[in-house]
Protein backbone atom coordinates (compact mmCIF):
# COMPACT_ATOMS: atom_id res chain seq x y z
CA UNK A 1 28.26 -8.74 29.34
CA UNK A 2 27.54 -8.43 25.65
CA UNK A 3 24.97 -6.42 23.67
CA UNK A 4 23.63 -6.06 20.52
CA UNK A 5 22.07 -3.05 19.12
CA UNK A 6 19.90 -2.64 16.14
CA UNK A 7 19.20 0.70 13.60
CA UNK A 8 15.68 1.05 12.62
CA UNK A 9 14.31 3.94 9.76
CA UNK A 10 10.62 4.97 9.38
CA UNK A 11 8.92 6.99 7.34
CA UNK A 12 5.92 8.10 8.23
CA UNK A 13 2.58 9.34 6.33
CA UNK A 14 1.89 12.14 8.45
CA UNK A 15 -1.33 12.67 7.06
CA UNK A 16 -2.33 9.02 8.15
CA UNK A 17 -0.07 7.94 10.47
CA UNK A 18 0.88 4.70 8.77
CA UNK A 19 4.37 4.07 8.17
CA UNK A 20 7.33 2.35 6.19
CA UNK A 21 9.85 0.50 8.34
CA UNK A 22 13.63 -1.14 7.27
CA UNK A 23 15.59 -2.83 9.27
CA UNK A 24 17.17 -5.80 10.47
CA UNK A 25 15.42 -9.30 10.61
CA UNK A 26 14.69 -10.37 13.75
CA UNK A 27 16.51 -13.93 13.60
CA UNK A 28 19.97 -12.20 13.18
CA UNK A 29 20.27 -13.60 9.82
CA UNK A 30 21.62 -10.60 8.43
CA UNK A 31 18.51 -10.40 6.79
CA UNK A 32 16.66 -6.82 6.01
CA UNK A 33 12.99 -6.56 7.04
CA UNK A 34 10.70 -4.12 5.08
CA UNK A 35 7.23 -3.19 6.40
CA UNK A 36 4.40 -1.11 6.02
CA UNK A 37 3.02 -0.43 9.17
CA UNK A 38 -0.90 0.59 9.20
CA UNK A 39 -3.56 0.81 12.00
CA UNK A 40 -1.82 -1.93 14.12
CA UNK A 41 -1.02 -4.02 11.44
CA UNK A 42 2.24 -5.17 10.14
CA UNK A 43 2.50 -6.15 6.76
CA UNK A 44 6.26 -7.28 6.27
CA UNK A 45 8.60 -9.36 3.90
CA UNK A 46 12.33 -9.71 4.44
CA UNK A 47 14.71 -9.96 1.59
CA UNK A 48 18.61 -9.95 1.47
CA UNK A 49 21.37 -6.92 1.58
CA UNK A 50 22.27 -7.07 -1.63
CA UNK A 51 18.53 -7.50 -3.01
CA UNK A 52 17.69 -4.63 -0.63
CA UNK A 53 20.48 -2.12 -2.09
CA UNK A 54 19.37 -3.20 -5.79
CA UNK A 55 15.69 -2.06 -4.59
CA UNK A 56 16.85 1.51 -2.87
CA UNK A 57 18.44 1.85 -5.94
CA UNK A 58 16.01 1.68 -8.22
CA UNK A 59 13.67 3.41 -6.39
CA UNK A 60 16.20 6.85 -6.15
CA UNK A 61 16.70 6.25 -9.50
CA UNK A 62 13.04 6.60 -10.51
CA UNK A 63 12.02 9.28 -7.40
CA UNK A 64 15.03 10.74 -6.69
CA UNK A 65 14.88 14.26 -8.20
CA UNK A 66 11.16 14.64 -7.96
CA UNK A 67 11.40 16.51 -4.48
């Protein structure tokens, strides 16, 4: 037998319920899927790793210390 198993991380707007979900593309393509996630709707793009680190980046960069 053989699996596979996949990480997923939301964040949620608990005030609205919609969320933000990363993770892996579905196709296996090592691929990262971004979406926003709001009243049943999936609004989604997919970009690569290294793209996707570059973005994290720059957003801690900006939002980081504003907790």
């Amino acid at each position: 037998m053989s699996y596979t198993t996949e990480k997923f991380i939301r964040v949620y707007d608990d005030k609205i319920g919609s969320y933000i979900e990363v993770g892996p593309d579905g196709d296996g393509l090592d691929l990262v899927d971004i979406s926003y996630n709001e009243d049943n709707r999936k609004i989604s793009f997919i970009t690569n790793q290294e793209h996707a680190v570059e973005m994290a980046k720059a957003i801690l960069e900006l939002y980081g210390d504003k907790e």
